[in-house]
N, C-alpha and C. Protein backbone atom coordinates (compact mmCIF):
# COMPACT_ATOMS: atom_id res chain seq x y z
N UNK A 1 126.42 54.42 115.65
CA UNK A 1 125.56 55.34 116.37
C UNK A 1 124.26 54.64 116.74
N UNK A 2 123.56 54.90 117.89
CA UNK A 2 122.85 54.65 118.28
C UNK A 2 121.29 55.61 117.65
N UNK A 3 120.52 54.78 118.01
CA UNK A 3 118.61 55.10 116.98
C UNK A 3 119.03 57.19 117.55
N UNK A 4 118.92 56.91 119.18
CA UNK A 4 119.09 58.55 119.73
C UNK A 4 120.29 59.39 118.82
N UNK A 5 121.28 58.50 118.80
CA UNK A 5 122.27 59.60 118.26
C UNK A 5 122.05 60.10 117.11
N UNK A 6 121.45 59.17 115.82
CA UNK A 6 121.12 59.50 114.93
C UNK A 6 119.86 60.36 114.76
N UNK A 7 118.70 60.50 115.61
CA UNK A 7 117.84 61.15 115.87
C UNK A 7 118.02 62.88 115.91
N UNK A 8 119.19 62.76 117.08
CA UNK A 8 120.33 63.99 117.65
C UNK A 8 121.32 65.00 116.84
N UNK A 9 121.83 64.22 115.90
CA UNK A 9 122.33 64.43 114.78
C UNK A 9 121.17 64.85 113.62
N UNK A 10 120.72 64.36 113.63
CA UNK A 10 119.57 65.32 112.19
C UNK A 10 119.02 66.13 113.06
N UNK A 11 119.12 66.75 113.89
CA UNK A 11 118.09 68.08 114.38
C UNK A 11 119.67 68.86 114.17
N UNK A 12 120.57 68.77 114.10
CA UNK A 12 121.66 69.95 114.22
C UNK A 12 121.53 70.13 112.35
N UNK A 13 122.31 71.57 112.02
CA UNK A 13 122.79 72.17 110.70
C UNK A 13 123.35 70.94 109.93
N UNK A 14 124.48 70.05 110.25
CA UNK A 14 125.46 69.08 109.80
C UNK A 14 124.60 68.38 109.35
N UNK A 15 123.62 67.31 110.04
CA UNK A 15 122.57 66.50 110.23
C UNK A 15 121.57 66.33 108.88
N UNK A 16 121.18 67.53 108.59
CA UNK A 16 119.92 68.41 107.71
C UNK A 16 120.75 68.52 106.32
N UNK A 17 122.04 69.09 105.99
CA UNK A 17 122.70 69.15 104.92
C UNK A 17 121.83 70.53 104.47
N UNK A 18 122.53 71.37 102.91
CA UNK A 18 122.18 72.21 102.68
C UNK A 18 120.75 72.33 102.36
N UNK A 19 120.12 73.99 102.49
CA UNK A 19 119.12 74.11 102.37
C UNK A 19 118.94 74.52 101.27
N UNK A 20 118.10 74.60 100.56
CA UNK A 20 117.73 74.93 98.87
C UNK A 20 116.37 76.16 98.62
N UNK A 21 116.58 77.05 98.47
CA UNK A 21 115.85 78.15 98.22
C UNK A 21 115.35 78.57 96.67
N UNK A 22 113.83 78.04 96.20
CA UNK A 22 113.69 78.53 94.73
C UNK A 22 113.29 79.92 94.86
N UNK A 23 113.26 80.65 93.30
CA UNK A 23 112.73 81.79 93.29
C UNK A 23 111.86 82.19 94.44
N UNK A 24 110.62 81.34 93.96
CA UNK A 24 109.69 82.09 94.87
C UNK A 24 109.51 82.84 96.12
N UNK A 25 110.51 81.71 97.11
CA UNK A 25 110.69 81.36 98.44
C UNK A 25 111.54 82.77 98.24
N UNK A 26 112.84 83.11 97.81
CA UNK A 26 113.88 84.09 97.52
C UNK A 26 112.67 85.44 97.51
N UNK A 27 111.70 85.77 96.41
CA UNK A 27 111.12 87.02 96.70
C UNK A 27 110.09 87.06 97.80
N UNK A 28 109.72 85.90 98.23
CA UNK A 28 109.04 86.00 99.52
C UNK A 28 109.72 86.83 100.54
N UNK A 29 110.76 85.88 100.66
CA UNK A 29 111.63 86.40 101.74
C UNK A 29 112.54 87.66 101.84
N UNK A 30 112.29 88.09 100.47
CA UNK A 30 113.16 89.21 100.07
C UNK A 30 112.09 90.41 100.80
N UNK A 31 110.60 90.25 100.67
CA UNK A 31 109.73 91.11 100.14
C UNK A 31 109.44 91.12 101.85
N UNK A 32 109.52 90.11 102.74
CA UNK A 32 109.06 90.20 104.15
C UNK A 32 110.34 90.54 104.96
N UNK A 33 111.75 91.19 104.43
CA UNK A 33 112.83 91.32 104.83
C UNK A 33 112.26 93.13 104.76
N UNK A 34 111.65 93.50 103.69
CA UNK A 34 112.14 94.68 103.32
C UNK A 34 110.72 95.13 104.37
N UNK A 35 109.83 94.41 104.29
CA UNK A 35 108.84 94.62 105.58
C UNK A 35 109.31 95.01 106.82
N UNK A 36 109.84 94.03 106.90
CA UNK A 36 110.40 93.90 108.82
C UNK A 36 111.02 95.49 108.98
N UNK A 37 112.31 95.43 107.53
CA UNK A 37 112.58 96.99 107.89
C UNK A 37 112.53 98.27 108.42
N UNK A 38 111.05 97.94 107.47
CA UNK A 38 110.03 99.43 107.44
C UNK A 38 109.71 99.25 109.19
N UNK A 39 108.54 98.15 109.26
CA UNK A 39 107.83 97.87 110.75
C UNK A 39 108.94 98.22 111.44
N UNK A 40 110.26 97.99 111.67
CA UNK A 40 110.76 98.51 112.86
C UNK A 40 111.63 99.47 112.55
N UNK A 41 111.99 100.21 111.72
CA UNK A 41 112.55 101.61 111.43
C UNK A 41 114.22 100.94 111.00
N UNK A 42 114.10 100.16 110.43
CA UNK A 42 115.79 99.30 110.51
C UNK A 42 116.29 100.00 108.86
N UNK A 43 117.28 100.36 108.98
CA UNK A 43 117.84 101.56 107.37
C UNK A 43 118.97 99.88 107.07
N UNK A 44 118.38 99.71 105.79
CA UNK A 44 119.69 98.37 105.43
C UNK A 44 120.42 98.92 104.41
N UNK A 45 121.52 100.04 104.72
CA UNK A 45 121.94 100.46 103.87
C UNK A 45 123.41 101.50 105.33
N UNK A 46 124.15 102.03 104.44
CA UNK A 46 124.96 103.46 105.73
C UNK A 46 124.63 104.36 105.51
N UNK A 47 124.67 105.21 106.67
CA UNK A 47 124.32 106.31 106.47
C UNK A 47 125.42 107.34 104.99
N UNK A 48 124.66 108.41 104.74
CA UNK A 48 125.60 108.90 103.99
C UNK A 48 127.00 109.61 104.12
N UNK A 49 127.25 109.98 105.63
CA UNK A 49 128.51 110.50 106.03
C UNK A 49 129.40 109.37 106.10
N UNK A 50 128.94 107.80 106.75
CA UNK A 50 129.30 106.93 106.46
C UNK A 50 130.07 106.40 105.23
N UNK A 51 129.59 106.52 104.05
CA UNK A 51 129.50 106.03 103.01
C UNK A 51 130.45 107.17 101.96
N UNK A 52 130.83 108.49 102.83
CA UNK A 52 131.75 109.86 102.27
C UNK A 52 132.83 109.62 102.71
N UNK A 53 132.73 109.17 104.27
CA UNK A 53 134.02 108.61 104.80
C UNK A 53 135.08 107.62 104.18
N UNK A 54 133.94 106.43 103.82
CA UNK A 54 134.93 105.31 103.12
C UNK A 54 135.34 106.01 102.02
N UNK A 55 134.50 106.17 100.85
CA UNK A 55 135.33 106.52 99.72
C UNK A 55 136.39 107.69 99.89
N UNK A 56 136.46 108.40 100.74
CA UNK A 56 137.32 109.23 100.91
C UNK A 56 138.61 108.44 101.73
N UNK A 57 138.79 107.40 101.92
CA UNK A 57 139.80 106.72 102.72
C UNK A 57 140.17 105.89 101.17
């Protein structure tokens, strides 16, 4: 591979290899997930007729 290809290759997912998340980072992101929620009215959960349906199937 060429200097570019290898350049090209580390900006993609493959390139980078896995990402590693400690605690902290985990309730950060937990805590600005449950934010975003609220700020835009987003329910992270089913509704409850939803949720009567399945168990009833």
């Amino acid at each position: 591979m060429s200097d570019s290809d290898d350049q090209a290759y580390a900006g993609t997912a493959e390139g980078q290899g896995p990402v590693r998340v400690d605690e902290e980072l985990a309730r950060h992101l937990e805590n600005k997930r449950e934010e975003l929620f609220e700020e835009f009215e987003i329910r992270d959960e089913f509704p409850p007729a939803v949720l009567s349906e399945a168990e009833a199937r």
